[in-house]
PDB file of N, CA and C in Angstrom:
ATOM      1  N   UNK A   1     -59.910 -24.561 -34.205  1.00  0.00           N
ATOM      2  CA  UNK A   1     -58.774 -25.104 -34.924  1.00  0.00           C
ATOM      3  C   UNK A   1     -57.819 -25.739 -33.909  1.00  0.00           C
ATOM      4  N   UNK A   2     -57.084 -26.886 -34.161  1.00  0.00           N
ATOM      5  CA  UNK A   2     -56.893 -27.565 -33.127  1.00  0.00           C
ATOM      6  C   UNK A   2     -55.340 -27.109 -33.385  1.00  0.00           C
ATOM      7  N   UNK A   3     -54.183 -27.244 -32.656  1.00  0.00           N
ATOM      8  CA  UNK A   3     -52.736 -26.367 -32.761  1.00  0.00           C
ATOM      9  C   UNK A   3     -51.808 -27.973 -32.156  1.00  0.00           C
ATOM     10  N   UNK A   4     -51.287 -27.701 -33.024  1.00  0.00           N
ATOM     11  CA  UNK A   4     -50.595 -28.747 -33.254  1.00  0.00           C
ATOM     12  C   UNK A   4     -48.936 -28.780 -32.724  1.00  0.00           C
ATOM     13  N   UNK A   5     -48.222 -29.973 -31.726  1.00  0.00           N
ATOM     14  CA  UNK A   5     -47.234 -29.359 -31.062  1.00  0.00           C
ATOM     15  C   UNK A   5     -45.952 -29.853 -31.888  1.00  0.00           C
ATOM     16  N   UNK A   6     -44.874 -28.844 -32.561  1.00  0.00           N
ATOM     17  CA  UNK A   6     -43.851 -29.576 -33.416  1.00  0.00           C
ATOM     18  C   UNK A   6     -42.810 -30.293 -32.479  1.00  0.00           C
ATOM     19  N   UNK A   7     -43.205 -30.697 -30.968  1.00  0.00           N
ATOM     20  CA  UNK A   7     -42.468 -31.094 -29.843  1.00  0.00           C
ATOM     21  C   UNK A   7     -42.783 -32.581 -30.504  1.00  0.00           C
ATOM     22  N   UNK A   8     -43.708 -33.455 -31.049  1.00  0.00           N
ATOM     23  CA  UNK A   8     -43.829 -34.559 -31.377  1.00  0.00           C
ATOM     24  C   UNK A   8     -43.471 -34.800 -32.795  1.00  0.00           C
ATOM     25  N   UNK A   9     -42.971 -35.520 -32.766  1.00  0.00           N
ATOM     26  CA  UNK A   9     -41.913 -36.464 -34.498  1.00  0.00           C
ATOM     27  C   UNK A   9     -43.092 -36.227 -35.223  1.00  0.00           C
ATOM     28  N   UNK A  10     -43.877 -36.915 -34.841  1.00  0.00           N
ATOM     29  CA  UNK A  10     -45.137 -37.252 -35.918  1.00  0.00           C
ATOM     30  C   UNK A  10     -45.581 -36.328 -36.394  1.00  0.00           C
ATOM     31  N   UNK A  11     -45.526 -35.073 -35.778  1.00  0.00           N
ATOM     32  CA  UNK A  11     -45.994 -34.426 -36.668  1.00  0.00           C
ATOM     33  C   UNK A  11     -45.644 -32.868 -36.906  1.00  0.00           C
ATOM     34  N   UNK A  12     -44.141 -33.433 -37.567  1.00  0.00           N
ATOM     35  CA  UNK A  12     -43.093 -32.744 -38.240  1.00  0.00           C
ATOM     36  C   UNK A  12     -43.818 -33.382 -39.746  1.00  0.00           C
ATOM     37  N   UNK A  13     -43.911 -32.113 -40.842  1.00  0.00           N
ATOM     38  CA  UNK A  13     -44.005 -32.498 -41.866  1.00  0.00           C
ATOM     39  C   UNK A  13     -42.946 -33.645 -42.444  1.00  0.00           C
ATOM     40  N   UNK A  14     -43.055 -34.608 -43.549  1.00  0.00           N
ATOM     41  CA  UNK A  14     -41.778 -34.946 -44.396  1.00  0.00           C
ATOM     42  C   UNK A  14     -41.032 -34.069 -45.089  1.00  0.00           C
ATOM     43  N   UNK A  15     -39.789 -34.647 -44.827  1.00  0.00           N
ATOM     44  CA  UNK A  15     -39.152 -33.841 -45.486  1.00  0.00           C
ATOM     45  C   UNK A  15     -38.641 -32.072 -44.993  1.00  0.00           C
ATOM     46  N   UNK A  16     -39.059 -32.177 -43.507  1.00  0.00           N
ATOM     47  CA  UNK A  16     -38.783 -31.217 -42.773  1.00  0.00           C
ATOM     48  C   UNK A  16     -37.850 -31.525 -41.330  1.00  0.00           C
ATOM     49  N   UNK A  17     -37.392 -30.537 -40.542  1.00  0.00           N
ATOM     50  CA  UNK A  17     -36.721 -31.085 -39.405  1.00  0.00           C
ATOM     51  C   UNK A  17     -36.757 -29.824 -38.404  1.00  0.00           C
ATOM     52  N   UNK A  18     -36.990 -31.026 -37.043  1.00  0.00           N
ATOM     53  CA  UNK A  18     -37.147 -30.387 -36.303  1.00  0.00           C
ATOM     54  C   UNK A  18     -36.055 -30.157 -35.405  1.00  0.00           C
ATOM     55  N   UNK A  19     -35.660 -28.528 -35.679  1.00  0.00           N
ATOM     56  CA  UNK A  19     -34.452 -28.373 -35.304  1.00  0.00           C
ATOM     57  C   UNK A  19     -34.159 -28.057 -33.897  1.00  0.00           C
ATOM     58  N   UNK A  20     -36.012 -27.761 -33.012  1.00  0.00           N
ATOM     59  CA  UNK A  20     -35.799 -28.054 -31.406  1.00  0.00           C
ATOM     60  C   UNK A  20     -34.603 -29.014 -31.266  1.00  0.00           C
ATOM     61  N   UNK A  21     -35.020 -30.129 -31.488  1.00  0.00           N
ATOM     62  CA  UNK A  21     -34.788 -31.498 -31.504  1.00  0.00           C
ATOM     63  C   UNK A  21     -33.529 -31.519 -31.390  1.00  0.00           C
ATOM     64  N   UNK A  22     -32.851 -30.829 -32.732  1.00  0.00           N
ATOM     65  CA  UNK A  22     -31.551 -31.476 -33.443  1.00  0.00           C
ATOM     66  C   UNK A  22     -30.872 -30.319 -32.460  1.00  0.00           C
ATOM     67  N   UNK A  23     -31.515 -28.940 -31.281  1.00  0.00           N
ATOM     68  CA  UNK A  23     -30.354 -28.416 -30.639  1.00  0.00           C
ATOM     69  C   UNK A  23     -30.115 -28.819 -29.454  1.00  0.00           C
ATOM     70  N   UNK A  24     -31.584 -29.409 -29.375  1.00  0.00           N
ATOM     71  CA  UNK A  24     -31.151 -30.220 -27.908  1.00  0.00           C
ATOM     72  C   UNK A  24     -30.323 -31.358 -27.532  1.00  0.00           C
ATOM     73  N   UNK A  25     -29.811 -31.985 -28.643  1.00  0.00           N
ATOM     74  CA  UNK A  25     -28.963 -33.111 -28.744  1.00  0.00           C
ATOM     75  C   UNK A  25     -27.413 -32.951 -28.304  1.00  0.00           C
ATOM     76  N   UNK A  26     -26.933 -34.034 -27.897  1.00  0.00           N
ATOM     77  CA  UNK A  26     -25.431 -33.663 -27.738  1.00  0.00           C
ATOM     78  C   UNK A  26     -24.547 -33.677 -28.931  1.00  0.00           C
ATOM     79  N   UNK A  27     -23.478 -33.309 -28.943  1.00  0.00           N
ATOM     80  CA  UNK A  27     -22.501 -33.893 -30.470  1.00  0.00           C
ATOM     81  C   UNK A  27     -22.181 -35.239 -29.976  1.00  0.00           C
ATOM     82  N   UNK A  28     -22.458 -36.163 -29.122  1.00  0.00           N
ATOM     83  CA  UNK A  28     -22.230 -37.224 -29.612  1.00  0.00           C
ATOM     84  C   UNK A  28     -23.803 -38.201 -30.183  1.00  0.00           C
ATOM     85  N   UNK A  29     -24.674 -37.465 -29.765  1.00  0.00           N
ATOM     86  CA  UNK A  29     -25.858 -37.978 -30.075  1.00  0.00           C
ATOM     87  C   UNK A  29     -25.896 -37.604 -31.492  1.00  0.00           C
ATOM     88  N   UNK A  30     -25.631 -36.477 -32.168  1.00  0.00           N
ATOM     89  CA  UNK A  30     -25.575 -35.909 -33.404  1.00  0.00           C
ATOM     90  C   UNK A  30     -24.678 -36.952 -34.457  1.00  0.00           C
ATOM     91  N   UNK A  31     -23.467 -37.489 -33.899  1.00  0.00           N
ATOM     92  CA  UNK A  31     -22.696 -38.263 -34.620  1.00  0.00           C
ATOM     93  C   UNK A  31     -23.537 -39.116 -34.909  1.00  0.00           C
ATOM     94  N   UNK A  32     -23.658 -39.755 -33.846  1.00  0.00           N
ATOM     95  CA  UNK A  32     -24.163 -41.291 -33.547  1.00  0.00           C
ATOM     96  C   UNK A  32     -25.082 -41.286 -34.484  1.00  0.00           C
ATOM     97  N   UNK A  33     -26.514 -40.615 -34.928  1.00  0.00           N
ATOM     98  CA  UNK A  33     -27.826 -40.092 -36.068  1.00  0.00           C
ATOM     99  C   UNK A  33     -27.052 -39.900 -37.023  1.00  0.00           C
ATOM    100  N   UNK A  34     -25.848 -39.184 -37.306  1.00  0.00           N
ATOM    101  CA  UNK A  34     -25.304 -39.054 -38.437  1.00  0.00           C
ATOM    102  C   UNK A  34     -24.936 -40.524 -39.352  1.00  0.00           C
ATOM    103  N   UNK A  35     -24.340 -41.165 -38.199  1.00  0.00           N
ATOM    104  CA  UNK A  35     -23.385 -42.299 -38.611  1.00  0.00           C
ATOM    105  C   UNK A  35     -24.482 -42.987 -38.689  1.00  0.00           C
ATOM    106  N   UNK A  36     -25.251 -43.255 -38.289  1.00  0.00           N
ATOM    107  CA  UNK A  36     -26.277 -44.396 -38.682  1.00  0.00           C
ATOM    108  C   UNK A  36     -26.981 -44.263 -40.174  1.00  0.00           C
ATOM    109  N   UNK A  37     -27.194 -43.546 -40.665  1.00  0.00           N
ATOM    110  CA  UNK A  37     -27.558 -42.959 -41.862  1.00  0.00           C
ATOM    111  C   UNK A  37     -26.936 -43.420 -42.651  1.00  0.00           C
ATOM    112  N   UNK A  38     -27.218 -44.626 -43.522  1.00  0.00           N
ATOM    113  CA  UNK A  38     -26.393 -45.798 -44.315  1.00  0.00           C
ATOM    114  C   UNK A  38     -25.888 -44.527 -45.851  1.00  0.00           C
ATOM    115  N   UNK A  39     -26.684 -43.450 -46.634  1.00  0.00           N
ATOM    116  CA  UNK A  39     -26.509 -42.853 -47.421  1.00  0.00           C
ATOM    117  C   UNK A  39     -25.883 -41.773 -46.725  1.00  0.00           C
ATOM    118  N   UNK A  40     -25.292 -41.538 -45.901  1.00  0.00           N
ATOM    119  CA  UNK A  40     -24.563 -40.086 -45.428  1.00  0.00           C
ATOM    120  C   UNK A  40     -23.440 -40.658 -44.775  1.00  0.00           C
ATOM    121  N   UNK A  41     -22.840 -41.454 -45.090  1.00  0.00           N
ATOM    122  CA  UNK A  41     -21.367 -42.258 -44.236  1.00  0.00           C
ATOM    123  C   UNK A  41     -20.596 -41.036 -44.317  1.00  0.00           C
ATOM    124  N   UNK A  42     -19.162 -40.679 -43.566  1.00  0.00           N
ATOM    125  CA  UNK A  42     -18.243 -39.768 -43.828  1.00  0.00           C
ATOM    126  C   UNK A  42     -17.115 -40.460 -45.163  1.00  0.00           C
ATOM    127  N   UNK A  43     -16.501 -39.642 -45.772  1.00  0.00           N
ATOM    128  CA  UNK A  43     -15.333 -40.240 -46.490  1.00  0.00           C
ATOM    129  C   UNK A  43     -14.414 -40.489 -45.734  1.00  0.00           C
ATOM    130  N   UNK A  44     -13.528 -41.455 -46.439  1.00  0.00           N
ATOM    131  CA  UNK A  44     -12.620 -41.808 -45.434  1.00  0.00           C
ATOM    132  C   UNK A  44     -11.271 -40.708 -46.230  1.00  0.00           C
ATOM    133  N   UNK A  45     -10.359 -41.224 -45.672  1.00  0.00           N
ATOM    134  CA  UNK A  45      -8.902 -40.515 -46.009  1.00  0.00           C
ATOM    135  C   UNK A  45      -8.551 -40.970 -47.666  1.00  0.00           C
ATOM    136  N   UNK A  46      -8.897 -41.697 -48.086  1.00  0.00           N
ATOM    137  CA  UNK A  46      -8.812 -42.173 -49.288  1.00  0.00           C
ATOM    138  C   UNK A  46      -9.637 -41.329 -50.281  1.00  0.00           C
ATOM    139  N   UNK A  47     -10.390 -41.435 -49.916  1.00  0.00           N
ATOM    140  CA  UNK A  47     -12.080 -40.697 -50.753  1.00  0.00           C
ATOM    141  C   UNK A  47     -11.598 -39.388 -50.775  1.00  0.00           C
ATOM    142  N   UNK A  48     -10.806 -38.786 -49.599  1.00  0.00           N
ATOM    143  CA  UNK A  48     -10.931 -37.122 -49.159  1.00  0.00           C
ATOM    144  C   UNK A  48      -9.755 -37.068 -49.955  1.00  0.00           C
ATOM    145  N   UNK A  49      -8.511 -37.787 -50.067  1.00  0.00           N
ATOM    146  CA  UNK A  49      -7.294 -37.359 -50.670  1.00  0.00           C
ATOM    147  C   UNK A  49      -7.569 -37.366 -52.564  1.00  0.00           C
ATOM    148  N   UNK A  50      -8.474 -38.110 -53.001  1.00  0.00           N
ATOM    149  CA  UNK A  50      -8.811 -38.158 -54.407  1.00  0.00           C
ATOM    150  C   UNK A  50      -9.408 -36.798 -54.712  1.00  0.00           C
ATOM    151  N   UNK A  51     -10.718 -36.081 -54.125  1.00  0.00           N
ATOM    152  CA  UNK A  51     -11.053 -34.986 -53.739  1.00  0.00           C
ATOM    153  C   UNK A  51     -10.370 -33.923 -54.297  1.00  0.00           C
ATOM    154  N   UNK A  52     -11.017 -33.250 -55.456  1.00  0.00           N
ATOM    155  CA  UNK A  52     -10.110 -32.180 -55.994  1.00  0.00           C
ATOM    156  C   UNK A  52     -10.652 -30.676 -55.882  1.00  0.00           C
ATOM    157  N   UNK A  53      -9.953 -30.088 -54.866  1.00  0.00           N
ATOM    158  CA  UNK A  53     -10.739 -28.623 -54.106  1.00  0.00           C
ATOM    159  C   UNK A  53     -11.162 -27.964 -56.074  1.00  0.00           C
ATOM    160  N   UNK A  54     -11.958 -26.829 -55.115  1.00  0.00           N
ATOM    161  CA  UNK A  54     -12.967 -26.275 -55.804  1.00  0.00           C
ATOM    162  C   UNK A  54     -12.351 -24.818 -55.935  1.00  0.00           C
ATOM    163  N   UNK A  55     -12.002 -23.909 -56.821  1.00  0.00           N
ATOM    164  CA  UNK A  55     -11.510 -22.351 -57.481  1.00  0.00           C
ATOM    165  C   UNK A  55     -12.781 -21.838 -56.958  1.00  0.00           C
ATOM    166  N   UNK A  56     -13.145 -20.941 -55.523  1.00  0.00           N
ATOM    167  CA  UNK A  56     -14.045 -20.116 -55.511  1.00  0.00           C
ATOM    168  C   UNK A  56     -14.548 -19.087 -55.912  1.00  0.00           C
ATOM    169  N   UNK A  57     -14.366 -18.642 -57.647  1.00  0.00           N
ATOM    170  CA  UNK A  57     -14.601 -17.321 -58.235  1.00  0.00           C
ATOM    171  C   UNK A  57     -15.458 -16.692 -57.591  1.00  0.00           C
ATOM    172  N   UNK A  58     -16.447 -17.181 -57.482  1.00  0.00           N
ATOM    173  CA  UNK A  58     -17.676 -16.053 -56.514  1.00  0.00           C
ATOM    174  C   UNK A  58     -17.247 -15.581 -55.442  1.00  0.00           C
ATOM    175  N   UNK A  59     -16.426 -16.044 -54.535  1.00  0.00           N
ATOM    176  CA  UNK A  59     -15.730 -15.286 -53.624  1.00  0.00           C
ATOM    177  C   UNK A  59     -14.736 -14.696 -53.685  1.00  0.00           C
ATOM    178  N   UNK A  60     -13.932 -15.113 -54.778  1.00  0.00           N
ATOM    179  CA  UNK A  60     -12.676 -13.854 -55.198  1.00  0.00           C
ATOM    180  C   UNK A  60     -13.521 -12.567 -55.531  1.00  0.00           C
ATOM    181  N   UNK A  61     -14.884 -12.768 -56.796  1.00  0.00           N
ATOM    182  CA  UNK A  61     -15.198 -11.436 -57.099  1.00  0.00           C
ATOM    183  C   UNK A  61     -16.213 -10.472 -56.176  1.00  0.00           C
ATOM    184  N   UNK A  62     -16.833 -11.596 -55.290  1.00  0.00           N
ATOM    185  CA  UNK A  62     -17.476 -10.652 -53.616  1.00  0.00           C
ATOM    186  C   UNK A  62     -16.003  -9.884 -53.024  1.00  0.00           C
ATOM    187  N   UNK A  63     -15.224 -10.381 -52.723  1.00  0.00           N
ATOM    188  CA  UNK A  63     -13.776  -9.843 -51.929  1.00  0.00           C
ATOM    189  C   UNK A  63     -14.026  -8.754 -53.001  1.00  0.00           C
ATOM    190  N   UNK A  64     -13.425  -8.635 -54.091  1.00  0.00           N
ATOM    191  CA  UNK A  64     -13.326  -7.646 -55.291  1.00  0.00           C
ATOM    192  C   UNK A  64     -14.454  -6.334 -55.569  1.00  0.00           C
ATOM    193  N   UNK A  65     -15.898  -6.912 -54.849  1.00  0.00           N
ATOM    194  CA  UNK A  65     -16.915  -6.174 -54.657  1.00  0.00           C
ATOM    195  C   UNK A  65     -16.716  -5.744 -56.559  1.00  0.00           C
ATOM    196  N   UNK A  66     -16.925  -6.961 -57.119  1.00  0.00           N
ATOM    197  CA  UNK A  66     -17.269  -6.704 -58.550  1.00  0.00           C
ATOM    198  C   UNK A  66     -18.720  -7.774 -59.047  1.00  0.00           C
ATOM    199  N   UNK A  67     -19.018  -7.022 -59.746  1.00  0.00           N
ATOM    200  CA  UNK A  67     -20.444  -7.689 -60.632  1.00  0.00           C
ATOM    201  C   UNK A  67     -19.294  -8.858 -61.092  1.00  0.00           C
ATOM    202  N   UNK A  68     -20.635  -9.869 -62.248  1.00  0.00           N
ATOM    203  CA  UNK A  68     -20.092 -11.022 -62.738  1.00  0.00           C
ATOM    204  C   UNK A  68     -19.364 -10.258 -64.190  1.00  0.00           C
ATOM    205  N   UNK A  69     -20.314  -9.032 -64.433  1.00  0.00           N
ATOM    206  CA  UNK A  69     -20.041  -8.835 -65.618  1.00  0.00           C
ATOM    207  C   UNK A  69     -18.538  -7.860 -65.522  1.00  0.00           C
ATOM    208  N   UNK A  70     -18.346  -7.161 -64.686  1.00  0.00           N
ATOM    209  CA  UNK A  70     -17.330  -6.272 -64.252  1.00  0.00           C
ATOM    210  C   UNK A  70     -16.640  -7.235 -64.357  1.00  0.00           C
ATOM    211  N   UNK A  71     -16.378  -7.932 -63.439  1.00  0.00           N
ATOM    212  CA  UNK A  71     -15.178  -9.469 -63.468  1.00  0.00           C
ATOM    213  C   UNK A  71     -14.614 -10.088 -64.401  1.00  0.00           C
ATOM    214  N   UNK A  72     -15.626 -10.332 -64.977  1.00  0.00           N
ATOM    215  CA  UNK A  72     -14.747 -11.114 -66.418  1.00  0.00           C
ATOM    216  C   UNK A  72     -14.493  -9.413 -67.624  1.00  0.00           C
ATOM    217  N   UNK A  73     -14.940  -8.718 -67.742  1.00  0.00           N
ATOM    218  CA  UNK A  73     -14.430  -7.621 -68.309  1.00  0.00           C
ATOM    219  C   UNK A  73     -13.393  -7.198 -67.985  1.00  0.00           C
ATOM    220  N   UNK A  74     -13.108  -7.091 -66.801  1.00  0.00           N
ATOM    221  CA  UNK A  74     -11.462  -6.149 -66.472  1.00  0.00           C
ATOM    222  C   UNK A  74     -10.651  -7.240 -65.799  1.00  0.00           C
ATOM    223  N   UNK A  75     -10.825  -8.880 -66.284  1.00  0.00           N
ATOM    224  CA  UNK A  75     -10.039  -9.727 -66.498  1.00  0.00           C
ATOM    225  C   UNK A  75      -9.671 -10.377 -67.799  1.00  0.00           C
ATOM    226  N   UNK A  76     -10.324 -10.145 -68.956  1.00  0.00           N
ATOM    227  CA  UNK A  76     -10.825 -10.535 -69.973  1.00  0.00           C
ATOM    228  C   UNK A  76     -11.266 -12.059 -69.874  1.00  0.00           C
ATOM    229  N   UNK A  77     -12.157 -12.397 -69.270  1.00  0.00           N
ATOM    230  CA  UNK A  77     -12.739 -13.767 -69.160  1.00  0.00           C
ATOM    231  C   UNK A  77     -13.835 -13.701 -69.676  1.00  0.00           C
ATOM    232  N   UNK A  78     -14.519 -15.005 -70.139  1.00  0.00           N
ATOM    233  CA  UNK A  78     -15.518 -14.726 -70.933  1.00  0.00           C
ATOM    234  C   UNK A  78     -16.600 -15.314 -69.384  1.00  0.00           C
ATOM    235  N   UNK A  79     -17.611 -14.048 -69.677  1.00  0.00           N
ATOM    236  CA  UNK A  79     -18.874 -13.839 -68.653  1.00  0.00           C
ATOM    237  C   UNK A  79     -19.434 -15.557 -68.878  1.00  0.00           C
ATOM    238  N   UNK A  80     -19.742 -16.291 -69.507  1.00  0.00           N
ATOM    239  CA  UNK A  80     -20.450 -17.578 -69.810  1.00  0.00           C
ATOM    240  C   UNK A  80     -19.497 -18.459 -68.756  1.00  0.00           C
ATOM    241  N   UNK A  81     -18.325 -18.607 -68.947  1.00  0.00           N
ATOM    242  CA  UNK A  81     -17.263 -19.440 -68.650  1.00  0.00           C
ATOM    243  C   UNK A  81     -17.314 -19.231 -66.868  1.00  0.00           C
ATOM    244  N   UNK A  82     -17.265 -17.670 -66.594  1.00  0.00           N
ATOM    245  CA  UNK A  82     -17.437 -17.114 -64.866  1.00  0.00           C
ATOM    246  C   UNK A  82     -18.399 -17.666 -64.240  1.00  0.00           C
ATOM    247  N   UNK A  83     -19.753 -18.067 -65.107  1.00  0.00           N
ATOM    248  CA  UNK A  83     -20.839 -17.898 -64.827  1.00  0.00           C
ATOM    249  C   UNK A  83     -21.170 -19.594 -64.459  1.00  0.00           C
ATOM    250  N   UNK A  84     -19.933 -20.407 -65.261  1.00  0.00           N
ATOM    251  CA  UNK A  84     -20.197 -21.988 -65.387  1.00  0.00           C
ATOM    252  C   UNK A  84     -19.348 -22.203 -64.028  1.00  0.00           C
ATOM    253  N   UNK A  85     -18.005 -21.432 -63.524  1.00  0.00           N
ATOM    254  CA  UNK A  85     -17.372 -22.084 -62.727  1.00  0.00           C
ATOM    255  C   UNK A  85     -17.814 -21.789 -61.324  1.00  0.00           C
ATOM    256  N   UNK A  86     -18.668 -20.421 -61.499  1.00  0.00           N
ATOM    257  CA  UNK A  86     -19.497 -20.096 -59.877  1.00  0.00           C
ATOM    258  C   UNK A  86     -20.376 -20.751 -59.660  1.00  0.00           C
ATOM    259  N   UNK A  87     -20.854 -21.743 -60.642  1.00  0.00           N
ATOM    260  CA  UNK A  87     -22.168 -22.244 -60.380  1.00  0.00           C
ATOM    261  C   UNK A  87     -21.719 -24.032 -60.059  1.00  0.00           C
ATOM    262  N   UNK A  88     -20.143 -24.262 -60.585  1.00  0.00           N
ATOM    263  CA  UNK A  88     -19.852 -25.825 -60.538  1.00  0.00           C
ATOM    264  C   UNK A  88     -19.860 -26.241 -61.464  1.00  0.00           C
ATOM    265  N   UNK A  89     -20.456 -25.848 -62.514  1.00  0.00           N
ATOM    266  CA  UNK A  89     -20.786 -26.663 -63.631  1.00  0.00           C
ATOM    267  C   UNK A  89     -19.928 -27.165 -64.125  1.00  0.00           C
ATOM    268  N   UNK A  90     -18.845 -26.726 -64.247  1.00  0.00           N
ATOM    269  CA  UNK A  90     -17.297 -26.694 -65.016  1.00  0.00           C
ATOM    270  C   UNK A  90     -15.949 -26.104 -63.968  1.00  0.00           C
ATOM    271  N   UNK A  91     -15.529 -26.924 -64.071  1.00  0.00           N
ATOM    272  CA  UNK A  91     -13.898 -26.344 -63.565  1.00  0.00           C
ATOM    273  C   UNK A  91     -13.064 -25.862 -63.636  1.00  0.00           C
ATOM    274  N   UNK A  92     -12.535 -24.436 -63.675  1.00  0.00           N
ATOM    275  CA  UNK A  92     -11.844 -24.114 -64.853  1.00  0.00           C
ATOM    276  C   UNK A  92     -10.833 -24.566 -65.233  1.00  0.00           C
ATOM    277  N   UNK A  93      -9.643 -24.293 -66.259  1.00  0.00           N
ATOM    278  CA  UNK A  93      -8.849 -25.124 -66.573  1.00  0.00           C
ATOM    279  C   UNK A  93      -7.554 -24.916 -65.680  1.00  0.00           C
ATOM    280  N   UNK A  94      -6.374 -25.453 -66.070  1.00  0.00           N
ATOM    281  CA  UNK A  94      -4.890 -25.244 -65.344  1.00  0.00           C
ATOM    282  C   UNK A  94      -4.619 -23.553 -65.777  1.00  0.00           C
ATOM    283  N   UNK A  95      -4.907 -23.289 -66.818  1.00  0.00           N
ATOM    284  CA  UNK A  95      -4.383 -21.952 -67.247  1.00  0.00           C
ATOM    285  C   UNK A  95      -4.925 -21.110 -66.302  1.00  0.00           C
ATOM    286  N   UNK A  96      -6.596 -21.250 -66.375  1.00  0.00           N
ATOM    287  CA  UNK A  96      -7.725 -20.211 -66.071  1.00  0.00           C
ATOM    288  C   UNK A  96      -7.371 -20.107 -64.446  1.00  0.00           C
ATOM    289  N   UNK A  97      -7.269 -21.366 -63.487  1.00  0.00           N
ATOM    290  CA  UNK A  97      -6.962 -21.821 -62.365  1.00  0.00           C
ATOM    291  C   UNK A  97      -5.819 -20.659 -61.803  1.00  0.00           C
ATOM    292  N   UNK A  98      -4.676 -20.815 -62.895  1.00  0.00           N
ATOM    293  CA  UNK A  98      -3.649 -19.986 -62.462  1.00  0.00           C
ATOM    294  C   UNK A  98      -3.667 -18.324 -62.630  1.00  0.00           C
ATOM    295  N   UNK A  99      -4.761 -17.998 -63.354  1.00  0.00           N
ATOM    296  CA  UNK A  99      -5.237 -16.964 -63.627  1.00  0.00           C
ATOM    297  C   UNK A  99      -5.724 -16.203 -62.416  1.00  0.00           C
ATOM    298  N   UNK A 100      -6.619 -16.856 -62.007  1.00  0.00           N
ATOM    299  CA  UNK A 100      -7.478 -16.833 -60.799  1.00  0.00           C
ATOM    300  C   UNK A 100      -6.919 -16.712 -59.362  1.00  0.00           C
ATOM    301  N   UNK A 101      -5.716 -17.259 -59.289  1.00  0.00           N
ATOM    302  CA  UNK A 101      -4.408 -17.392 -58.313  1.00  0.00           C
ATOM    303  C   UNK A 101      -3.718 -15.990 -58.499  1.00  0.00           C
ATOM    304  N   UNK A 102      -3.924 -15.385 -59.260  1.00  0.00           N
ATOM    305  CA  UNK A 102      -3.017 -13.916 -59.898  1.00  0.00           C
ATOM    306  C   UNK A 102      -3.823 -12.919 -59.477  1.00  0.00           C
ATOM    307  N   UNK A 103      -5.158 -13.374 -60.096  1.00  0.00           N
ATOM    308  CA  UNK A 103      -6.310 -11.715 -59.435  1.00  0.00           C
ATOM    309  C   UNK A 103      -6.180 -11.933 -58.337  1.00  0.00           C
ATOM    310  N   UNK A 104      -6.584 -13.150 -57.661  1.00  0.00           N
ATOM    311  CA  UNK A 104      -6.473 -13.525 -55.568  1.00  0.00           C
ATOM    312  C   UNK A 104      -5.129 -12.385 -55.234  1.00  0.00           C
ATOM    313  N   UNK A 105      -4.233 -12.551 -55.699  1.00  0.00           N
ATOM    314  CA  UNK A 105      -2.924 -12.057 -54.941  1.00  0.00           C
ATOM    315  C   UNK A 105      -2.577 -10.743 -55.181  1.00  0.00           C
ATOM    316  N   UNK A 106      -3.403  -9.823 -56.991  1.00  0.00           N
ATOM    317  CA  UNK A 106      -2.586  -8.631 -57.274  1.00  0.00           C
ATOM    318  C   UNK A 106      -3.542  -8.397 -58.287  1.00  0.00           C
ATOM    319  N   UNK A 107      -4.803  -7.778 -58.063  1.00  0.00           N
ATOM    320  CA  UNK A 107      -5.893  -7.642 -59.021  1.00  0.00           C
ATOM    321  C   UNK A 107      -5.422  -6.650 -60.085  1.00  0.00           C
ATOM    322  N   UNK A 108      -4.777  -5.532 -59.343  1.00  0.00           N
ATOM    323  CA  UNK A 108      -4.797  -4.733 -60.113  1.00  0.00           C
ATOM    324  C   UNK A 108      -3.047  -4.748 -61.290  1.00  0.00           C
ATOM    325  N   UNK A 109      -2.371  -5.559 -61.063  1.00  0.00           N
ATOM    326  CA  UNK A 109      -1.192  -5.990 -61.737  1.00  0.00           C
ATOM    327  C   UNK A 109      -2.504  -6.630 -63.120  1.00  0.00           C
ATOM    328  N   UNK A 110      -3.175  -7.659 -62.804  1.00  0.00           N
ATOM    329  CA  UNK A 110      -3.862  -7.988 -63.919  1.00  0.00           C
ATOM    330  C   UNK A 110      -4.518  -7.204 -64.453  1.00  0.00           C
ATOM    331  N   UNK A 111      -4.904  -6.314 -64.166  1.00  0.00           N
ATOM    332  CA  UNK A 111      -6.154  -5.055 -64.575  1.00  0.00           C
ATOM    333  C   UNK A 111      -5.379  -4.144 -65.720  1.00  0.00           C
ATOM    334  N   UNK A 112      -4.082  -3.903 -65.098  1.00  0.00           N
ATOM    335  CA  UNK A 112      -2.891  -2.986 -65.729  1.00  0.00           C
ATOM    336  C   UNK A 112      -2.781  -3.709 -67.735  1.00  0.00           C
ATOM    337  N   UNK A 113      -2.305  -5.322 -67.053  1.00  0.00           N
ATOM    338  CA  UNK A 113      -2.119  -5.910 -68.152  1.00  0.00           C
ATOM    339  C   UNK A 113      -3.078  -6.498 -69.121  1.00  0.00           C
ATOM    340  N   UNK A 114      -4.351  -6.392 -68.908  1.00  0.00           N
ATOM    341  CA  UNK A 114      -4.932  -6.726 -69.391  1.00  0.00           C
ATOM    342  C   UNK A 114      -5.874  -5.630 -70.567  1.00  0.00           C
ATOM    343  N   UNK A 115      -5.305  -4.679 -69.926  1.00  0.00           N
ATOM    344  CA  UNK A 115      -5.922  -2.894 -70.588  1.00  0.00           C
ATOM    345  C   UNK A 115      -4.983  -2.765 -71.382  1.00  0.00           C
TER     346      UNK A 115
END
């Protein structure tokens, strides 16, 4: 069986990368491959300021060391809705947003009021 060296491009599968490669590089060699890449341009300041950050529920309820289902139970949120905004699907709303800003800061003030 003949052994094949992933030291040569060619024969890196598609659709795979060879990350020898990509540690031996400098960060300006890394840019430079980046920037050339007509579908991977950076945003500019314009693009980034339109950009509307993302409510990380999945990491409020890891911090919380709560299930999905625990979470929306002793918040009263509905489990479907938790389940759409950890995944992206949906954003939650201004209300839900500010909701979410309340467990972050004082879980158990909401826990109180919500029982």
């Amino acid at each position: 069986m003949k052994r094949i060296s992933i030291d040569d491009p060619k024969n890196i599968p598609p659709g795979r990368t060879n990350w020898a490669r990509v540690d031996a590089m400098t960060d300006e060699e890394v840019l430079a491959n980046a920037l050339s890449d007509p579908d991977a341009q950076p945003m500019t300041e314009e693009e980034l300021a339109r950009m509307k950050p993302r409510t990380d529920t999945k990491a409020l309820r890891a911090r919380l060391g709560m299930t999905q289902e625990e979470f929306a139970a002793n918040f009263g949120l509905s489990l479907s809705a938790l389940r759409d905004w950890e995944q992206f699907r949906v954003r939650p709303d201004q209300a839900a947003r500010t909701l979410l800003r309340v467990i972050a800061a004082d879980p158990d003030a909401v826990r109180k009021v919500v029982a």
